[in-house]
N, C-alpha and C. Protein backbone atom coordinates (compact mmCIF):
# COMPACT_ATOMS: atom_id res chain seq x y z
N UNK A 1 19.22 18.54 -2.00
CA UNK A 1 17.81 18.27 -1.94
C UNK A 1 17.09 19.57 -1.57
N UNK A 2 15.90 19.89 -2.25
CA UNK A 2 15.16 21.03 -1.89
C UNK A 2 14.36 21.15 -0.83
N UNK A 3 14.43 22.11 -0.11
CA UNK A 3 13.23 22.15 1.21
C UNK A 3 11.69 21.26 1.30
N UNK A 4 11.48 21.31 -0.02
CA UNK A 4 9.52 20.43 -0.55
C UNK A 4 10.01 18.94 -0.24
N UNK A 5 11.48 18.33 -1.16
CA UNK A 5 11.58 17.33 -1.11
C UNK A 5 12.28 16.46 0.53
N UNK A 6 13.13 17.20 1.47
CA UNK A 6 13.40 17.19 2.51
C UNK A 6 12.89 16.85 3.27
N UNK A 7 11.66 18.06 3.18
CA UNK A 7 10.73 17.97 4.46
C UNK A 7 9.72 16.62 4.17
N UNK A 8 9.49 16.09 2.96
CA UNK A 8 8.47 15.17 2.77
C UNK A 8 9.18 13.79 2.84
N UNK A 9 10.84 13.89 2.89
CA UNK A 9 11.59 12.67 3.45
C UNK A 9 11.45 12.46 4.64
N UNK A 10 11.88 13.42 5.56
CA UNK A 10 11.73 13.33 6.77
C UNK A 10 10.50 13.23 7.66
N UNK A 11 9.50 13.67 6.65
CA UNK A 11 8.07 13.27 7.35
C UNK A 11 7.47 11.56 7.23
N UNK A 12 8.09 10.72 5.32
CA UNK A 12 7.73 9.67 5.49
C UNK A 12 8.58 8.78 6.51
N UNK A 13 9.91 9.38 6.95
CA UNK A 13 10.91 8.83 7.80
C UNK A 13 10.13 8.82 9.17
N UNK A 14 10.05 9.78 9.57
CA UNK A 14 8.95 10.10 10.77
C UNK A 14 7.57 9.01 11.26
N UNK A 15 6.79 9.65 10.22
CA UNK A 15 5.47 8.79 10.28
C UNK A 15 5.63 7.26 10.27
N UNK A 16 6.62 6.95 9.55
CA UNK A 16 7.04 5.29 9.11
C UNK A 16 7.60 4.93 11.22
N UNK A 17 8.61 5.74 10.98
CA UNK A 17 8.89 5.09 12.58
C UNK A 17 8.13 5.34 13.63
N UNK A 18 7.18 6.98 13.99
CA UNK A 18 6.50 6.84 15.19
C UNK A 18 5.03 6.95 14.96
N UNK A 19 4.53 7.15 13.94
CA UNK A 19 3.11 6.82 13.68
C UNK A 19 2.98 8.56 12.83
N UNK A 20 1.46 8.78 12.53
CA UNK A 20 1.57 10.15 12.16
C UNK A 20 0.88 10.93 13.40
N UNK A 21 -0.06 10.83 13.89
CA UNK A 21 -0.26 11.46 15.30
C UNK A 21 0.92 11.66 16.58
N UNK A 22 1.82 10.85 16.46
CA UNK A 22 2.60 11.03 17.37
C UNK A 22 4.27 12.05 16.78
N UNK A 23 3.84 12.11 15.53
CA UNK A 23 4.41 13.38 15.05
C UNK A 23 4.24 14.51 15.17
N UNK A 24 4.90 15.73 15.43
CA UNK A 24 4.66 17.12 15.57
C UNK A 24 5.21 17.38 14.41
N UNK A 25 4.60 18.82 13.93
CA UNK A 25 5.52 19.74 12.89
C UNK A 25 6.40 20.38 13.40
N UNK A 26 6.91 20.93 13.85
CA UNK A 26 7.89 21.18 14.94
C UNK A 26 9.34 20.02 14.97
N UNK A 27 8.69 18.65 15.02
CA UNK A 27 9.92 18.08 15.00
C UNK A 27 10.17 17.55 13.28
N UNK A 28 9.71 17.59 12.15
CA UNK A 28 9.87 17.21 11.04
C UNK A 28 10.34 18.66 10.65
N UNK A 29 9.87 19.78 10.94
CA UNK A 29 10.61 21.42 10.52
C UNK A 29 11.95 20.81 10.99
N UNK A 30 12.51 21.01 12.28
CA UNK A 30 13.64 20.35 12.66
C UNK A 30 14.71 19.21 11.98
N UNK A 31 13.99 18.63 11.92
CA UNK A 31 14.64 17.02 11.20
C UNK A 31 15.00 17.43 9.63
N UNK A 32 14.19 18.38 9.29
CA UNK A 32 14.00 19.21 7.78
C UNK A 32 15.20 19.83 7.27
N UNK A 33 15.71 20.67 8.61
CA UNK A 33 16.47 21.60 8.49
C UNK A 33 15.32 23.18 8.60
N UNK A 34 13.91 23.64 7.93
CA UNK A 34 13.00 24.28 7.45
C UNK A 34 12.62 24.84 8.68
N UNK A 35 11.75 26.25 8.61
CA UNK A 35 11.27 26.61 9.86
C UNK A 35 9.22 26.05 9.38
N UNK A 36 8.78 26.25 10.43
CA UNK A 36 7.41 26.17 10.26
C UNK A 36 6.65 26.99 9.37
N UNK A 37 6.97 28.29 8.92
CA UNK A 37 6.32 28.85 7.86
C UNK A 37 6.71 28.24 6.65
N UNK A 38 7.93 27.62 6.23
CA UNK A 38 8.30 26.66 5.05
C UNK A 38 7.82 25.99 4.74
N UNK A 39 7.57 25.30 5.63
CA UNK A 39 6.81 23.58 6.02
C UNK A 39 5.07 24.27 5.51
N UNK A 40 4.97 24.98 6.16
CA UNK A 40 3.53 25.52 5.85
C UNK A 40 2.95 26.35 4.20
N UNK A 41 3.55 26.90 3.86
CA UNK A 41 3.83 27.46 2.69
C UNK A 41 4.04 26.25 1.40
N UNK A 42 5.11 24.95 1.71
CA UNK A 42 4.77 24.27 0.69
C UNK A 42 3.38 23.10 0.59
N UNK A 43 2.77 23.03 1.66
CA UNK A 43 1.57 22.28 2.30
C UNK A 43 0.45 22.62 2.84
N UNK A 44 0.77 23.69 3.70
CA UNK A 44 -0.44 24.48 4.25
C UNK A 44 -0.95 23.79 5.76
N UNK A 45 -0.17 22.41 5.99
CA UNK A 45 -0.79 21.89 7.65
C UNK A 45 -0.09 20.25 7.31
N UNK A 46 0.21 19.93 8.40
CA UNK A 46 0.56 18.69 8.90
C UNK A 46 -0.14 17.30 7.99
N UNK A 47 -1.95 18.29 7.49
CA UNK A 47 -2.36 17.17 7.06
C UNK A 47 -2.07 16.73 5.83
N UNK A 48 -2.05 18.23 4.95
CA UNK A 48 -1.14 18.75 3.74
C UNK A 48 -0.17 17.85 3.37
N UNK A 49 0.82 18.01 4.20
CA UNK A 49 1.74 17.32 4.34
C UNK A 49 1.96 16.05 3.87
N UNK A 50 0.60 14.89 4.28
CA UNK A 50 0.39 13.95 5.16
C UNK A 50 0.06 13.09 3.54
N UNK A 51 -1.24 14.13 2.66
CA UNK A 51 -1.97 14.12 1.46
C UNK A 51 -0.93 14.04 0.70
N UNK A 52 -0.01 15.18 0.22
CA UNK A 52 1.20 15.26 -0.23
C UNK A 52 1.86 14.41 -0.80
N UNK A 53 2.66 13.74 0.89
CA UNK A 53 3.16 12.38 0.84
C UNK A 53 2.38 11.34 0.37
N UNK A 54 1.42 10.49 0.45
CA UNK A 54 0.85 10.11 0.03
C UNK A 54 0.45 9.54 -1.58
N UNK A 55 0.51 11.26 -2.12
CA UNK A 55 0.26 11.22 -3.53
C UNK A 55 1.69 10.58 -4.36
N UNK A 56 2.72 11.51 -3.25
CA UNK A 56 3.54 11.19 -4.28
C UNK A 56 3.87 9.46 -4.04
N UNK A 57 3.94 8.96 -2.69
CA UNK A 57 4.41 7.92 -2.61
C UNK A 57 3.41 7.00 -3.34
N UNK A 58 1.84 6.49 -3.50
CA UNK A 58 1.28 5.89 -3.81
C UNK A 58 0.52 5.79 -4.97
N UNK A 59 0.79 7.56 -5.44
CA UNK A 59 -0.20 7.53 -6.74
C UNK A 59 0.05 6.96 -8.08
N UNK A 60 1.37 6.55 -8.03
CA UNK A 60 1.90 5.75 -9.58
C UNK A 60 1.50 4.13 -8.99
N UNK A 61 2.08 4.22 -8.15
CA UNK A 61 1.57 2.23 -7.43
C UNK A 61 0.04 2.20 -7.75
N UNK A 62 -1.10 3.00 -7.64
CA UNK A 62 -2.46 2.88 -7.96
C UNK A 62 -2.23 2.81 -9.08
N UNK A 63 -1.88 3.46 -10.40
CA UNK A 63 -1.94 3.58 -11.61
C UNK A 63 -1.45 2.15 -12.19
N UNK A 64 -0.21 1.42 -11.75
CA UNK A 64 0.05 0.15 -12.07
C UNK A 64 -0.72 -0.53 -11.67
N UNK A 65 -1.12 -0.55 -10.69
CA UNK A 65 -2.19 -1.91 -10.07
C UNK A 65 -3.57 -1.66 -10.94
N UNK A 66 -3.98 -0.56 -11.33
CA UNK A 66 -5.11 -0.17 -12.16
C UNK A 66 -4.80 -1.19 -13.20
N UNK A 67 -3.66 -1.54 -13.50
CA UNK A 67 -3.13 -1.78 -15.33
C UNK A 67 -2.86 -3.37 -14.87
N UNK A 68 -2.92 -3.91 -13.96
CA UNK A 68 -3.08 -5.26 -13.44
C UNK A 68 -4.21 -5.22 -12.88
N UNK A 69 -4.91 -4.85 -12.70
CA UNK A 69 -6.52 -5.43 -12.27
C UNK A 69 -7.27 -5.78 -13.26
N UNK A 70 -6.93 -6.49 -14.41
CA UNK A 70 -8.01 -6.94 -15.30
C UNK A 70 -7.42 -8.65 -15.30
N UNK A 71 -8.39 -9.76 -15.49
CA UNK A 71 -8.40 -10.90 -16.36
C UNK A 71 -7.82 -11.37 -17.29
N UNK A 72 -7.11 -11.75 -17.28
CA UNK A 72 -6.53 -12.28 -19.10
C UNK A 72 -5.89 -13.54 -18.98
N UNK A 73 -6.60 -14.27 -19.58
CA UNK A 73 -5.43 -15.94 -19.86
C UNK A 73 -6.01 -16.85 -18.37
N UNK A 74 -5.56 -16.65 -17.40
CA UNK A 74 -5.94 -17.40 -16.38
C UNK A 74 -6.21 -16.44 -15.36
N UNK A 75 -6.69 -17.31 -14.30
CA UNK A 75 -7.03 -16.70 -13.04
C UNK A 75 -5.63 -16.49 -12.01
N UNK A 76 -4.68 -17.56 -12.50
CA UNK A 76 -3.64 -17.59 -11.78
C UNK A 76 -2.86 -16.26 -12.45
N UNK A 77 -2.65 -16.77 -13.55
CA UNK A 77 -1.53 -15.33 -14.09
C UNK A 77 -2.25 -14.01 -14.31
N UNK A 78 -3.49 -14.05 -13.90
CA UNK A 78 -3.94 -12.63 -13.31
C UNK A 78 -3.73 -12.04 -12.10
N UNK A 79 -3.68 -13.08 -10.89
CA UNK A 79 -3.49 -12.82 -9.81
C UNK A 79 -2.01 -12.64 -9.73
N UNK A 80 -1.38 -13.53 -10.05
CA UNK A 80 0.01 -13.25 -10.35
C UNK A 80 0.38 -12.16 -10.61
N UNK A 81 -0.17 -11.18 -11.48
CA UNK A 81 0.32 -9.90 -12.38
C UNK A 81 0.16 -9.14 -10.94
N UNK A 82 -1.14 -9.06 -10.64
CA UNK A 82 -1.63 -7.73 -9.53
C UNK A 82 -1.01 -8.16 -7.94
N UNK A 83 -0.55 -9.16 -7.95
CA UNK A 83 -0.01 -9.83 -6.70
C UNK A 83 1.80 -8.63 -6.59
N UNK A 84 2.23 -8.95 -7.94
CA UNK A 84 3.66 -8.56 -8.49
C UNK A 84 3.88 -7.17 -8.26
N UNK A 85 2.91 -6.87 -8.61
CA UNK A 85 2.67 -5.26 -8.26
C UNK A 85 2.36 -4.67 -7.09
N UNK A 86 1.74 -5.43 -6.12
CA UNK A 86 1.66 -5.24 -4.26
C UNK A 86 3.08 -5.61 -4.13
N UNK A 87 3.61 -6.55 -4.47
CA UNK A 87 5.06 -7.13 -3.69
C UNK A 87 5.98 -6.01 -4.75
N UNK A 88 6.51 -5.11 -5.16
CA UNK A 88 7.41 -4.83 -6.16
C UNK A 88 7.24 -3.53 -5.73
N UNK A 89 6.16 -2.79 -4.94
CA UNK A 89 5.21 -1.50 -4.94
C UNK A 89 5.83 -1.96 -2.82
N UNK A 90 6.27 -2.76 -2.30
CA UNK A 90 6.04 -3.07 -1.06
C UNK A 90 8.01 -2.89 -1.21
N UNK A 91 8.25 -3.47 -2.18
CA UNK A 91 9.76 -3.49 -2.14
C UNK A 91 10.26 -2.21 -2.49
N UNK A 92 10.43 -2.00 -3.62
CA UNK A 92 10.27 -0.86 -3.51
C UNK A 92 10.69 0.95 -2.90
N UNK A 93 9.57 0.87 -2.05
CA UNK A 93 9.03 1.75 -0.85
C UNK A 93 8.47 0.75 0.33
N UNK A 94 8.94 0.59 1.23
CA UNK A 94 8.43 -0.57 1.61
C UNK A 94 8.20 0.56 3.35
N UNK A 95 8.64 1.42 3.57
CA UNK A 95 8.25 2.76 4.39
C UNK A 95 6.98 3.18 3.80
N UNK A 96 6.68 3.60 2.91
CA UNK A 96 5.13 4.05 2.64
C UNK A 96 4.48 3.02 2.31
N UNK A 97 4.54 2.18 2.36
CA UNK A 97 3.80 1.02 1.69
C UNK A 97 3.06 0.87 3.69
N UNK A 98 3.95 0.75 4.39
CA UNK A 98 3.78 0.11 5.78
C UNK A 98 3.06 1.31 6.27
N UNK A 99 3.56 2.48 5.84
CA UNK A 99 2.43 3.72 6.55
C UNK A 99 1.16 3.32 6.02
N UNK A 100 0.93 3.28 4.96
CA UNK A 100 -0.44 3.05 4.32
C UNK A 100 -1.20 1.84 4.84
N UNK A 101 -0.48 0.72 5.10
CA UNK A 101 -1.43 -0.17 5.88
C UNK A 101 -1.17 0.18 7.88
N UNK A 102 -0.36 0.91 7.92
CA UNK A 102 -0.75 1.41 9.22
C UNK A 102 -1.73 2.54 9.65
N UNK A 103 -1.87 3.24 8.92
CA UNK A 103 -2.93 4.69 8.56
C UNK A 103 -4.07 3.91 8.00
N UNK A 104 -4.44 2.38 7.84
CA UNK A 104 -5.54 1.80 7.21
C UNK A 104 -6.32 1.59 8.53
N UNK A 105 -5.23 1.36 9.57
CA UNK A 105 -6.21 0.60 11.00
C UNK A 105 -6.23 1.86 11.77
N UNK A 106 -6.56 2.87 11.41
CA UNK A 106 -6.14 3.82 12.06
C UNK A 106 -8.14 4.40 12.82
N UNK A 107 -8.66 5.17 13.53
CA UNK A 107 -9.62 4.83 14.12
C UNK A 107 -10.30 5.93 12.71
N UNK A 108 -11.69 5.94 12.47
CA UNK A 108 -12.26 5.76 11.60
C UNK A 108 -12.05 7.95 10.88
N UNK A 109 -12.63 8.35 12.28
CA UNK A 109 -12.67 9.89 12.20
C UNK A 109 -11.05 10.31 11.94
N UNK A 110 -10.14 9.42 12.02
CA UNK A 110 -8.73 9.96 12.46
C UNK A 110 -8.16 10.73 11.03
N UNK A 111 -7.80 12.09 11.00
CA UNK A 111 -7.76 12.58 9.62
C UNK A 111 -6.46 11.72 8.68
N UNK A 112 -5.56 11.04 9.82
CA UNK A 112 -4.77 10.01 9.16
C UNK A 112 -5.73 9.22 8.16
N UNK A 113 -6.46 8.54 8.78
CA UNK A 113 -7.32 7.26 7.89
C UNK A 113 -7.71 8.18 6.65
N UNK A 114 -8.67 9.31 7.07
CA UNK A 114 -9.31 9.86 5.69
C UNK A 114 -8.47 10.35 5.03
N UNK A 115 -6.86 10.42 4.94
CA UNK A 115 -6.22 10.99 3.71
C UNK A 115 -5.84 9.06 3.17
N UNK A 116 -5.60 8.21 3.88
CA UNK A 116 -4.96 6.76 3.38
C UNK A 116 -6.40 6.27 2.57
N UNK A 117 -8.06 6.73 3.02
CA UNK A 117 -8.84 5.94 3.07
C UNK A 117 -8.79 5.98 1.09
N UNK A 118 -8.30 6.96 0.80
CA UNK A 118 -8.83 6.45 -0.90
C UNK A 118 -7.72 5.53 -1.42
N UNK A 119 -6.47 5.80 -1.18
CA UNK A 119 -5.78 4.55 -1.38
C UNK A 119 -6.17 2.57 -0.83
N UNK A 120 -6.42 2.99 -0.02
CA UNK A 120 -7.01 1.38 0.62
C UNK A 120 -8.63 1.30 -0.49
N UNK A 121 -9.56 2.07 -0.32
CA UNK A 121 -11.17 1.93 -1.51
C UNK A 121 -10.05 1.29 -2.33
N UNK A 122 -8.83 2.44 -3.35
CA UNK A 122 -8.75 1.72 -4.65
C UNK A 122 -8.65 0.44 -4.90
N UNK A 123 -7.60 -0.35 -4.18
CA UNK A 123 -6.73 -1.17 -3.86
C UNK A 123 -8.09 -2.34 -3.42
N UNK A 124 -8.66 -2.13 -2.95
CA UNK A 124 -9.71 -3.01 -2.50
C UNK A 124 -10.82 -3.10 -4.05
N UNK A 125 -11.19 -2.10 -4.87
CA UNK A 125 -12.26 -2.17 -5.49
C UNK A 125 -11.43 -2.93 -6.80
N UNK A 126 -9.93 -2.34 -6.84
CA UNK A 126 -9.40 -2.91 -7.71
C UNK A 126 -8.99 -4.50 -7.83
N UNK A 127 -9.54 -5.26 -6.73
CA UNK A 127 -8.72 -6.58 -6.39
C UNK A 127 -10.02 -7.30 -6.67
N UNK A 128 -11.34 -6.60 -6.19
CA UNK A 128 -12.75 -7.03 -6.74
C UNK A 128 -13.18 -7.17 -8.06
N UNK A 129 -12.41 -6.02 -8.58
CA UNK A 129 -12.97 -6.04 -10.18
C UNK A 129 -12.01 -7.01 -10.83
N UNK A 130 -10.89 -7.39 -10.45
CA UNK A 130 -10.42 -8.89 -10.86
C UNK A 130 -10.94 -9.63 -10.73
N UNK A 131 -11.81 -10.04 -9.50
CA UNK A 131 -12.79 -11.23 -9.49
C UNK A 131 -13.49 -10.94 -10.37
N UNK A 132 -14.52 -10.08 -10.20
CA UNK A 132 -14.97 -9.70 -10.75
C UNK A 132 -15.44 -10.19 -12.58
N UNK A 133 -14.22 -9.62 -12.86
CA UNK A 133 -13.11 -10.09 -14.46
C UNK A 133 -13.75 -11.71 -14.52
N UNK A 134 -13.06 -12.13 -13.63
CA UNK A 134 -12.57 -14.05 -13.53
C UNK A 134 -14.10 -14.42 -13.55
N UNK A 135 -15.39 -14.27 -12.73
CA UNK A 135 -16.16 -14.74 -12.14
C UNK A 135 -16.42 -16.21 -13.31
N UNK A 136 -16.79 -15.55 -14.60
CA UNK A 136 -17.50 -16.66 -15.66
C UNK A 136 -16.33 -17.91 -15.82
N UNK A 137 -14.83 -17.74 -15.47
CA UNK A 137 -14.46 -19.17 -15.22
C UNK A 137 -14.12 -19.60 -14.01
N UNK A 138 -14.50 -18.60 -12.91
CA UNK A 138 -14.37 -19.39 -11.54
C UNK A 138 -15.87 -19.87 -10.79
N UNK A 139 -16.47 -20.69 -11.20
CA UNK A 139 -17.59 -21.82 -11.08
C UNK A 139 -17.96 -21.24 -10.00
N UNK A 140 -17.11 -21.31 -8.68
CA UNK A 140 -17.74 -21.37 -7.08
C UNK A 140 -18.02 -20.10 -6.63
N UNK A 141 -17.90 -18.73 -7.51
CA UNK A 141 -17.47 -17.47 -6.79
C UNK A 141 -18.60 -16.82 -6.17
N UNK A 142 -20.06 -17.46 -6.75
CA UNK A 142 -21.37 -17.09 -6.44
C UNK A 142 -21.45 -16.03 -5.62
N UNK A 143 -20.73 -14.71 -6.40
CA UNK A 143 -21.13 -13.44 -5.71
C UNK A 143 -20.28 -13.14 -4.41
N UNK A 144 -19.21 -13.93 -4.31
CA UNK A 144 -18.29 -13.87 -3.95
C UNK A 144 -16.88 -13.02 -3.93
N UNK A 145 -16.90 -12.20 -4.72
CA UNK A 145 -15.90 -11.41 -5.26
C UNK A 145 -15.37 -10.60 -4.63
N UNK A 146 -16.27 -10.02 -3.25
CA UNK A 146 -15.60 -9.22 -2.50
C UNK A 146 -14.75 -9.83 -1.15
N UNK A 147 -15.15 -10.87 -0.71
CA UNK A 147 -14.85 -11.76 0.23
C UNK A 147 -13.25 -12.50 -0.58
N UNK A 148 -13.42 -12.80 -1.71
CA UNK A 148 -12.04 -13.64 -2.42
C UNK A 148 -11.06 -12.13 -2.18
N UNK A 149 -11.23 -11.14 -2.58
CA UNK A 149 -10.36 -9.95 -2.72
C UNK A 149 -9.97 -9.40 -1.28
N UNK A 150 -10.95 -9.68 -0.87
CA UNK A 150 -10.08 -9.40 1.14
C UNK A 150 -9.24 -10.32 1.47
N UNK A 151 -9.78 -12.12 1.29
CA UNK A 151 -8.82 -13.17 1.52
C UNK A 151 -7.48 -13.01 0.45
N UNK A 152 -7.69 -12.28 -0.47
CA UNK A 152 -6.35 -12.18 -1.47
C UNK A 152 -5.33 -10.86 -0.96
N UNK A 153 -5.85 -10.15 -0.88
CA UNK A 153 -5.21 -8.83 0.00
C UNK A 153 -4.86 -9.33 1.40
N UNK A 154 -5.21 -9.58 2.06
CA UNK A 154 -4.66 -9.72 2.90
C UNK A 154 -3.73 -11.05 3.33
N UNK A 155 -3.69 -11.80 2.36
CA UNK A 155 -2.53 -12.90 2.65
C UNK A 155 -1.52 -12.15 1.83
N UNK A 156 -1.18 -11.38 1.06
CA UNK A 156 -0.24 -10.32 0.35
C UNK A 156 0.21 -9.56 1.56
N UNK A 157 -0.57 -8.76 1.94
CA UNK A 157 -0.30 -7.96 3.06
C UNK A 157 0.47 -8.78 4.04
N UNK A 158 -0.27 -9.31 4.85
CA UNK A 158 0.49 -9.75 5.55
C UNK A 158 1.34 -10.33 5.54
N UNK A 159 1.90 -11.12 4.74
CA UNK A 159 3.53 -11.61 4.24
C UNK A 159 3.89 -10.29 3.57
N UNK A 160 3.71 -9.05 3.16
CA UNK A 160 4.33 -8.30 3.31
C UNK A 160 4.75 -7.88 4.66
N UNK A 161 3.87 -7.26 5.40
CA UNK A 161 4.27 -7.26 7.02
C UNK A 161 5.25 -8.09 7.70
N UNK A 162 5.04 -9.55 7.27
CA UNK A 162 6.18 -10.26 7.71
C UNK A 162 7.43 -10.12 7.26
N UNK A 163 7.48 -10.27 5.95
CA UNK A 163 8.73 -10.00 5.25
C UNK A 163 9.31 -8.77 5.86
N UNK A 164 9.08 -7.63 5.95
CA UNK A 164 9.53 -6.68 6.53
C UNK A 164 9.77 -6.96 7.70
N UNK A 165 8.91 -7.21 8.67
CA UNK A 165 9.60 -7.29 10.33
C UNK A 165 11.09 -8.28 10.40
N UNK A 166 10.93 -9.11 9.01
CA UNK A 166 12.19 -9.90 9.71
C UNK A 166 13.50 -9.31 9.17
N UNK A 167 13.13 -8.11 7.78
CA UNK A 167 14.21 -6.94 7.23
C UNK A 167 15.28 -6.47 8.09
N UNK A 168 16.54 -6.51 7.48
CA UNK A 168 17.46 -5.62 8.10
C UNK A 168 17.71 -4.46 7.90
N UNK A 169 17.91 -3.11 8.13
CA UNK A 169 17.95 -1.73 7.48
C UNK A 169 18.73 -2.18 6.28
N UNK A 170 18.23 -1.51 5.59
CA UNK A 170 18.86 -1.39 3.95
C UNK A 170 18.21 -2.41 3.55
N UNK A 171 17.33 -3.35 3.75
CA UNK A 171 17.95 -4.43 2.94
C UNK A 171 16.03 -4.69 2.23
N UNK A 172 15.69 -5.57 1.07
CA UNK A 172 15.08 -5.37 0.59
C UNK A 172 13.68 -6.87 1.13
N UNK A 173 12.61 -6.23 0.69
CA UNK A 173 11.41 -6.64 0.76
C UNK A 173 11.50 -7.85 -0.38
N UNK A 174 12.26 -8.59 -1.31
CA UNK A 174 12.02 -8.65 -2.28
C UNK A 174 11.79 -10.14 -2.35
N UNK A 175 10.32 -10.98 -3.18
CA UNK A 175 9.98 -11.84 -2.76
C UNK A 175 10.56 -13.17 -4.13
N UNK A 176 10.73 -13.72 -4.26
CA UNK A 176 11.36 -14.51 -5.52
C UNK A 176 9.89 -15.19 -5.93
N UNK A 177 9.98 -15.57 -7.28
CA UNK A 177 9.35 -15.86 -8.11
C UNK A 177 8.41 -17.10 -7.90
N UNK A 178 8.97 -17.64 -7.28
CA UNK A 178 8.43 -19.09 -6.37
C UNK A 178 7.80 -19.02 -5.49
N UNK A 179 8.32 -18.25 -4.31
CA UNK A 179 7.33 -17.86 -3.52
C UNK A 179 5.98 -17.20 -4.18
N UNK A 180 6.00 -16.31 -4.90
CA UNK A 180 5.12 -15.70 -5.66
C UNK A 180 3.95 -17.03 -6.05
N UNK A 181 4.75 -17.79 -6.60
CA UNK A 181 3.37 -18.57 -7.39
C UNK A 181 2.99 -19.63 -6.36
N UNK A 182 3.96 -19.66 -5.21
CA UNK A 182 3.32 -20.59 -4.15
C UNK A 182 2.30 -19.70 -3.80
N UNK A 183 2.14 -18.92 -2.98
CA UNK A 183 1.47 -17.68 -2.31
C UNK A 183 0.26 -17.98 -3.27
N UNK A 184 0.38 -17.81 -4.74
CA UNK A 184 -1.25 -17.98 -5.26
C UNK A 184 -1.77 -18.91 -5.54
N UNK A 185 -0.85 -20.27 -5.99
CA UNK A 185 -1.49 -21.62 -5.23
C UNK A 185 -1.79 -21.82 -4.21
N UNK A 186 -1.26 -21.10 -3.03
CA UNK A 186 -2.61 -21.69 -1.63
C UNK A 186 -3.59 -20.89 -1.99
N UNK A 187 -3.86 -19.70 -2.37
CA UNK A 187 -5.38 -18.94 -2.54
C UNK A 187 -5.67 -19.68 -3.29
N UNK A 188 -5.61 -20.27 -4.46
CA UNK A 188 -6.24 -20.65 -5.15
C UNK A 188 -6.66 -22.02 -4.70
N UNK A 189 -6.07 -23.09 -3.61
CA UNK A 189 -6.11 -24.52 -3.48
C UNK A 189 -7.32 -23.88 -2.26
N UNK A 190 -7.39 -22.75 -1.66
CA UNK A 190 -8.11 -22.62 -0.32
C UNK A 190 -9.70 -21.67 -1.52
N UNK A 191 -9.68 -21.20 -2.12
CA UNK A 191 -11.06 -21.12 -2.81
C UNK A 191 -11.52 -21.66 -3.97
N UNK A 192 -10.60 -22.88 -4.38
CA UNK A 192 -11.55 -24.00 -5.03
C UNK A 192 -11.90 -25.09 -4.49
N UNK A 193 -11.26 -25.20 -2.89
CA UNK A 193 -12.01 -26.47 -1.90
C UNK A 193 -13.58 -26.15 -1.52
């Protein structure tokens, strides 16, 4: 493995277990094998680093979920599609997936949040513009679209969160097909009551 790719293992290894503020460069140079001008030279700063990781871990997961955020056929097997792609994008990587919603609650100025904050906008604008999509056959949504896409994200999320805490090392996030379409029958039985 090359020094670029090393050091950006050991940093999502890092950040995943003790947060990213409670990381030093110093101890990921270390964990690296790399001295600090290495580390600096392929990144330029901790935050570098931070952006880096990031891109590489999340920027194809945006590009799929882009390609599931549209309407087609039903409301269910739309949600279904972009649901598949949070859970598959969580399995996966299920270490950067958990940084990213941990760097989401992160305090507002914290330069953590502002490198996660465009991943969380996408992910959010993209779950809207599915409503969005749906609105003309979902009767009740009356401008509703951003409120359905938080209640939809975050029952994903958080049974992601769960699923993971009850994980054994190695072992996978991975949700079966049933669960899947249960999960969007209660959203769907809880916003057409």
């Amino acid at each position: 493995m090359e020094n670029r790719e090393r050091i950006l293992a050991c940093a999502l290894d890092l950040f995943y277990q003790r947060g990213f503020d409670a990381v030093g460069t110093q101890e990921i140079c270390q964990r690296a094998g790399v001295t600090k001008p290495t580390m600096y030279h392929y990144f330029g700063s901790k935050y570098g680093l931070l952006e880096t990781l990031l891109a590489q871990e999340l920027g194809g997961f945006a590009e799929m979920l882009s390609q599931a955020a549209h309407y087609r056929v039903s409301v269910e097997q739309s949600l279904y599609r972009f649901a598949t792609v949070l859970l598959d994008c969580a399995d996966a990587n299920y270490r950067a997936y958990l940084l990213m919603m941990s760097l989401a609650y992160s305090a507002r100025e914290n330069e953590a949040y502002q490198a996660v904050r465009p991943y969380i906008n996408k992910i959010h604008s993209l779950a809207v513009q599915l409503f969005d999509e749906a609105a003309p056959v979902l009767g009740n949504m009356n401008g509703r679209q951003e409120q359905f896409a938080l209640g939809f994200l975050g029952l994903f999320n958080h049974y992601i969160l769960f699923r993971g805490n009850q994980k054994t090392p190695g072992s996978r996030v991975k949700v079966s097909e049933e669960t899947k379409r249960s999960l969007i029958h209660q959203f769907m039985h809880g916003i057409n009551s």
